[in-house]
C-alpha atoms as a PDB file:
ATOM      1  CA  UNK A   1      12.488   1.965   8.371  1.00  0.00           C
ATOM      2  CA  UNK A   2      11.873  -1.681   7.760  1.00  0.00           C
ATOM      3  CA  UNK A   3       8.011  -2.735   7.444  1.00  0.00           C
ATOM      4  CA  UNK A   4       6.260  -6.105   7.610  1.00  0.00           C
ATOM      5  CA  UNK A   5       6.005  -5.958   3.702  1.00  0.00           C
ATOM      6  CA  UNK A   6      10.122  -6.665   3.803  1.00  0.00           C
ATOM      7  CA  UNK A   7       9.827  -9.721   5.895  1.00  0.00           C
ATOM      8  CA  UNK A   8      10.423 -12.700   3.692  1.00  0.00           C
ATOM      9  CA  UNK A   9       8.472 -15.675   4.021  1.00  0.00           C
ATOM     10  CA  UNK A  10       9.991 -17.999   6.931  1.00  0.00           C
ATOM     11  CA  UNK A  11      11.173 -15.202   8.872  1.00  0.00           C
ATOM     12  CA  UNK A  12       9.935 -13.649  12.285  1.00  0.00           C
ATOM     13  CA  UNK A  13      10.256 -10.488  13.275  1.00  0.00           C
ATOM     14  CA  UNK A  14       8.327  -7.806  16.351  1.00  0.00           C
ATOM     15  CA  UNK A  15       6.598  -5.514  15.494  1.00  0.00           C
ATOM     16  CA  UNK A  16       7.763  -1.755  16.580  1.00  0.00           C
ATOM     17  CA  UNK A  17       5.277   0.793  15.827  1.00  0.00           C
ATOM     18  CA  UNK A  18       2.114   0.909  14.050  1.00  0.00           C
ATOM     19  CA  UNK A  19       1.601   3.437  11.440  1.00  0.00           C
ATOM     20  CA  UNK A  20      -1.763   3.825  10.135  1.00  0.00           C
ATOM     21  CA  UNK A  21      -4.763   5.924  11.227  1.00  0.00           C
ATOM     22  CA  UNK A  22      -8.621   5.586  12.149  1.00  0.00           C
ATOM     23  CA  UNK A  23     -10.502   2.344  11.613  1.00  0.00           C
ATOM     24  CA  UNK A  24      -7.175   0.416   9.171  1.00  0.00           C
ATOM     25  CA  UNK A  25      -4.793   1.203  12.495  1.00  0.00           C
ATOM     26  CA  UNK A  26      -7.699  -0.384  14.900  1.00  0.00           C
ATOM     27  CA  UNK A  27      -8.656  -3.483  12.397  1.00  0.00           C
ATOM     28  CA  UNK A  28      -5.135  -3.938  12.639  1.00  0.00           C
ATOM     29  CA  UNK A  29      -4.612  -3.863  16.165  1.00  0.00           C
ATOM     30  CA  UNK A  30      -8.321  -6.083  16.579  1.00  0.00           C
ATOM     31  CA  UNK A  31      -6.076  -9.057  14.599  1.00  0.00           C
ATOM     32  CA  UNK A  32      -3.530  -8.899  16.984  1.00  0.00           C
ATOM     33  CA  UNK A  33      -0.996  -7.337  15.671  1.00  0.00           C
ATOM     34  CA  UNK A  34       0.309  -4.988  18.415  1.00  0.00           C
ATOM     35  CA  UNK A  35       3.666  -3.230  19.490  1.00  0.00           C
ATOM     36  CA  UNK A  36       5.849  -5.944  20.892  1.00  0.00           C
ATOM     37  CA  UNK A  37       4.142  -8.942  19.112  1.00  0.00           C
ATOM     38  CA  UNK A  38       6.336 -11.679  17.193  1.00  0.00           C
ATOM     39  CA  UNK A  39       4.580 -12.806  13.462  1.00  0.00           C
ATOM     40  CA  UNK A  40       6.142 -15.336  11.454  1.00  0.00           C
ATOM     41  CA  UNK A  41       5.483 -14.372   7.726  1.00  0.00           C
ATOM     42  CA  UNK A  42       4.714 -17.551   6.111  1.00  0.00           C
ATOM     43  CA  UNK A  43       3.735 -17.318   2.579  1.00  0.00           C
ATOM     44  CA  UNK A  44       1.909 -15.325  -0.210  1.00  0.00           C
ATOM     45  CA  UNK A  45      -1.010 -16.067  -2.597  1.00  0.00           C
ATOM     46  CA  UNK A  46       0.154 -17.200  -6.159  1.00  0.00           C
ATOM     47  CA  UNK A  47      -0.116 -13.704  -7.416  1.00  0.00           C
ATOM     48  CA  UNK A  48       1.740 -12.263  -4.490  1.00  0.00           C
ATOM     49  CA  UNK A  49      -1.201 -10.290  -2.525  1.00  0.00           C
ATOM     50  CA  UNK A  50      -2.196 -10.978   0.202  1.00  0.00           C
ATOM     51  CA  UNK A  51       0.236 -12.844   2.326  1.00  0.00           C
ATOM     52  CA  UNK A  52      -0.308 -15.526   5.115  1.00  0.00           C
ATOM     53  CA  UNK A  53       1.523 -14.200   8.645  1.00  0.00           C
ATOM     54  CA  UNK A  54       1.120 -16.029  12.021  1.00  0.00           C
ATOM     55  CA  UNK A  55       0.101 -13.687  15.257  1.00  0.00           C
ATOM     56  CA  UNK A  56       0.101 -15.535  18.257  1.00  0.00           C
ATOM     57  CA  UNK A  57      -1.280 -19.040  17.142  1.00  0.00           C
ATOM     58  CA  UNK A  58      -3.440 -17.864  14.434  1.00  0.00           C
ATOM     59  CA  UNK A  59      -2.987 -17.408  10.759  1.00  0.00           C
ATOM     60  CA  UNK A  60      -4.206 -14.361   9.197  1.00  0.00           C
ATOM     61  CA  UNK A  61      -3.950 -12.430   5.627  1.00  0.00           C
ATOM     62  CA  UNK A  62      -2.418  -9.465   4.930  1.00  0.00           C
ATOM     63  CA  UNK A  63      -2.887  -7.172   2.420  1.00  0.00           C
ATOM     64  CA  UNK A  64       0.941  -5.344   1.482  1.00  0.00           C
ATOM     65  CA  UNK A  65      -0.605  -2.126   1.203  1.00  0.00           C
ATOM     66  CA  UNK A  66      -1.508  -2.790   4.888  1.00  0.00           C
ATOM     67  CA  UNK A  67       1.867  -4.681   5.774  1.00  0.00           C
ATOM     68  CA  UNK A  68       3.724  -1.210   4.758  1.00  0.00           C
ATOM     69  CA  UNK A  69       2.291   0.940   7.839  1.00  0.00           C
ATOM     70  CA  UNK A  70       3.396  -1.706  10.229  1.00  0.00           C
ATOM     71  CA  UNK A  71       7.024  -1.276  11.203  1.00  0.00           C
ATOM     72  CA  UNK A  72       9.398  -4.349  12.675  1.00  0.00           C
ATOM     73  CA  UNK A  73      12.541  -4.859  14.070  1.00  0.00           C
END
């Protein structure tokens, strides 16, 4: 199963399937970040965590604990 964490920066990929539960699956979902969408992963913070990704047109942060429950293609 390849995850959003495995995306390396400058690469798209859709997002398949959404794996956490309760209120982190929903905050998720809220950002934008659904089954079907593209995200472009574009960078991470100097120490690695959390890392910039592009949904849509807008740039958000992702923590990788939180990148791990979302699965891509």
């Amino acid at each position: 199963m390849k995850t959003l964490k495995d995306v390396k920066a400058g690469e798209t990929a859709v997002i398949k399937k959404l794996h956490g539960e309760g209120a982190l699956k929903y905050r998720i979902m809220d950002m934008g970040i659904n089954e079907g969408t593209q995200v472009l992963v574009k960078k991470s913070a100097p120490l690695g965590d959390p890392v910039k990704v592009r949904v849509r047109e807008c740039d958000i942060f992702l923590r990788k604990s939180d990148m791990k429950k979302i699965e891509v293609e």
